[in-house]
C-alpha atoms as a PDB file:
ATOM      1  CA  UNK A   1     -42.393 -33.477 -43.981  1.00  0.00           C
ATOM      2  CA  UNK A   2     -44.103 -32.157 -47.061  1.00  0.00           C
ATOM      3  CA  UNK A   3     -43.156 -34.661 -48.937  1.00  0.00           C
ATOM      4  CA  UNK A   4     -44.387 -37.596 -46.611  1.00  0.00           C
ATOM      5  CA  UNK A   5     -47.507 -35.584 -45.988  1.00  0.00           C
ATOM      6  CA  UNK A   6     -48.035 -35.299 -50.296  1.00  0.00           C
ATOM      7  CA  UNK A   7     -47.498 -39.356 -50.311  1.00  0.00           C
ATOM      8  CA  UNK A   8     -49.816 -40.411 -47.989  1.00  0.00           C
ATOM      9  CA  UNK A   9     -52.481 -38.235 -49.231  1.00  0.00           C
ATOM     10  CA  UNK A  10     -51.921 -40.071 -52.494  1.00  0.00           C
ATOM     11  CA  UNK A  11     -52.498 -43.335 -51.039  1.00  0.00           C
ATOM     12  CA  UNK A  12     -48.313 -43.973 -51.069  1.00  0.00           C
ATOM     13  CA  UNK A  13     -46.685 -44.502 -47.332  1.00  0.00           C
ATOM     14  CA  UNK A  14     -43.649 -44.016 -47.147  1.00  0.00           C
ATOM     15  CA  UNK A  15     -41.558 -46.543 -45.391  1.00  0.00           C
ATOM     16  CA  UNK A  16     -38.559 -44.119 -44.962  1.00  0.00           C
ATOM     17  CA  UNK A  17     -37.351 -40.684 -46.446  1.00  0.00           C
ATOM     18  CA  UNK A  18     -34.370 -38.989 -46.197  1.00  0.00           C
ATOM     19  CA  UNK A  19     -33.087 -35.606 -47.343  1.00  0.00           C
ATOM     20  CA  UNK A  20     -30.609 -33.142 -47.281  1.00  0.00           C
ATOM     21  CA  UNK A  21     -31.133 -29.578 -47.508  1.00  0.00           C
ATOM     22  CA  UNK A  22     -27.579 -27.803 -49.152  1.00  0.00           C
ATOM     23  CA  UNK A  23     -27.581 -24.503 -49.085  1.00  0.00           C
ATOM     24  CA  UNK A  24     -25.039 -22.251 -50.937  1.00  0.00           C
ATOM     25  CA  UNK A  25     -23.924 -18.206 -49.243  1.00  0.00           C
ATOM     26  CA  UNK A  26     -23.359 -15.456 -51.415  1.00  0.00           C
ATOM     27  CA  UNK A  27     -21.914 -13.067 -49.487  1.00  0.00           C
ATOM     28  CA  UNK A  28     -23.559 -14.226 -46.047  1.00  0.00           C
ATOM     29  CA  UNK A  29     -27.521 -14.812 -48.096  1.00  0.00           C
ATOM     30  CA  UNK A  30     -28.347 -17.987 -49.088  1.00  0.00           C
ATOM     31  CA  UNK A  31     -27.887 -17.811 -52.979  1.00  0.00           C
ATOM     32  CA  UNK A  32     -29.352 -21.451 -53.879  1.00  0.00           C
ATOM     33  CA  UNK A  33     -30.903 -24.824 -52.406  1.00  0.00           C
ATOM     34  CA  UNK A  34     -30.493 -27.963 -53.288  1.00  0.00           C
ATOM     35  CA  UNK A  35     -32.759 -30.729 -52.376  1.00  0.00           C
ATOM     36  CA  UNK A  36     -31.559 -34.604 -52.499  1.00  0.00           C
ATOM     37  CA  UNK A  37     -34.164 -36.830 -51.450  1.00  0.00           C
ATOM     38  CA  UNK A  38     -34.260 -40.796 -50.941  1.00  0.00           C
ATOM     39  CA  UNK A  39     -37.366 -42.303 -50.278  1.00  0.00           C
ATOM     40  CA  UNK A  40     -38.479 -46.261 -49.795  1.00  0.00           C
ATOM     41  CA  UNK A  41     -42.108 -46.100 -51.026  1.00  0.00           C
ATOM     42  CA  UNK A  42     -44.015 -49.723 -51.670  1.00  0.00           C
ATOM     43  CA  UNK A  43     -45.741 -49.613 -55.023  1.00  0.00           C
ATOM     44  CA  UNK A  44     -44.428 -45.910 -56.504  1.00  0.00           C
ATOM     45  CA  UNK A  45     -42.637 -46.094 -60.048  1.00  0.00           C
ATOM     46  CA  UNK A  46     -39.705 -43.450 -60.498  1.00  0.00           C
ATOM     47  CA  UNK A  47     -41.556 -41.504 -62.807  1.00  0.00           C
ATOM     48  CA  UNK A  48     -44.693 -40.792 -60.174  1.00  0.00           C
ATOM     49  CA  UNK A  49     -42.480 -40.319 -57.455  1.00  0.00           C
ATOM     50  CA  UNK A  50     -40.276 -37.896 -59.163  1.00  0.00           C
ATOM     51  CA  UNK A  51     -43.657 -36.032 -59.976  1.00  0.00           C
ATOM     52  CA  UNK A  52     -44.793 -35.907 -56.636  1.00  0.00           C
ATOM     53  CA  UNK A  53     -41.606 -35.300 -55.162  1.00  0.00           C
ATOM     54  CA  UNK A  54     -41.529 -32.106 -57.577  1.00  0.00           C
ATOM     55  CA  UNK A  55     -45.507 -31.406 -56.740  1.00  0.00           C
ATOM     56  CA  UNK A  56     -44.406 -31.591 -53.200  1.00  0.00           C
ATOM     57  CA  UNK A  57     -41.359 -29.378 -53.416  1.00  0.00           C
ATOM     58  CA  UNK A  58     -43.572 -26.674 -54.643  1.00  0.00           C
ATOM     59  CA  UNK A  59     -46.274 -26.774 -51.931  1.00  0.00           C
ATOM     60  CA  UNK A  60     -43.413 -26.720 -49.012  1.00  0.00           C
ATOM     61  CA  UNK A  61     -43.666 -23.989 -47.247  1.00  0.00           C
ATOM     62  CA  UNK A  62     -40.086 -23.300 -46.580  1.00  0.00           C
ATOM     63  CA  UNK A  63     -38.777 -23.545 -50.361  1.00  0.00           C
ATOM     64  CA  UNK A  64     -41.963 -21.277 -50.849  1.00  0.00           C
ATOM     65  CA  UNK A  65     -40.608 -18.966 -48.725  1.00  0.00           C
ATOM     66  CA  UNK A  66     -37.166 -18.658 -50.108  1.00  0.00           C
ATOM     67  CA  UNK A  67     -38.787 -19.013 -53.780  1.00  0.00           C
ATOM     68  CA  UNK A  68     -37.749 -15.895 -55.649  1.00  0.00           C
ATOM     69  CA  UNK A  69     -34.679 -14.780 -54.108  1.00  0.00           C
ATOM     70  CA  UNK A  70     -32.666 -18.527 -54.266  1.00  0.00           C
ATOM     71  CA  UNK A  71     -32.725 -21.341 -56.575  1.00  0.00           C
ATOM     72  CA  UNK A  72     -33.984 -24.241 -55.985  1.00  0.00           C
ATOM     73  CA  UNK A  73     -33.012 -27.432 -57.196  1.00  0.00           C
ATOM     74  CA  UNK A  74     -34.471 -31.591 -56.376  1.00  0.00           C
ATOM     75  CA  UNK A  75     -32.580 -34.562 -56.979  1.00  0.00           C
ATOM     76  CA  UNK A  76     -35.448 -37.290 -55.855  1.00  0.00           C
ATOM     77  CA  UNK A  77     -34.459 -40.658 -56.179  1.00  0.00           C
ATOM     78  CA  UNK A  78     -36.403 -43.721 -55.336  1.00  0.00           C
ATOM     79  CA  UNK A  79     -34.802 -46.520 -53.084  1.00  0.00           C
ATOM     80  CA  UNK A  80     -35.352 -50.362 -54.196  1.00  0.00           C
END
C-alpha cells in the first residue's frame, strides 16, 4: 500500500502490484524480511521504479517498525 500510495504521488499509477512479504524465525522472532515486489506501471523505467520502490520501502510503516531488530531486504522488479 505504501508503495502504490509513493507512485501515485509521483504522477505513476499503478496498474497492478504484487508482493510477498517472507519472513525468516530465529528462535520464534522474526530474524529478517524479504520483500519481492512486481508492479505494472505505464511510463516508469526500471531504474526509477527500483528507486521509488526503495524510497517507498523506507517510508512503510511496518518495515519501519521492524527496522533495527530484522533485516530487510527488496527485490522490485518491473512487469512489461
Amino acid at each position: 500500500m505504501a508503495f502504490a500510495h509513493h507512485l501515485s504521488q509521483q504522477g505513476h499509477v499503478p496498474e497492478s502490484i504484487v508482493t510477498e512479504a517472507t519472513l525468516s524465525l530465529d528462535n520464534g522472532v522474526i530474524a529478517r524480511m524479504h520483500l519481492r515486489t512486481r508492479a505494472r506501471v505505464p511510463g516508469l523505467g526500471d531504474a526509477d521504479f527500483r528507486r521509488m520502490a526503495e524510497e517507498a520501502e523506507k517510508q512503510c510503516k511496518v518495515s519501519n517498525a521492524l527496522r533495527g531488530s530484522v533485516a530487510i531486504t527488496l527485490d522490485a522488479e518491473l512487469a512489461t
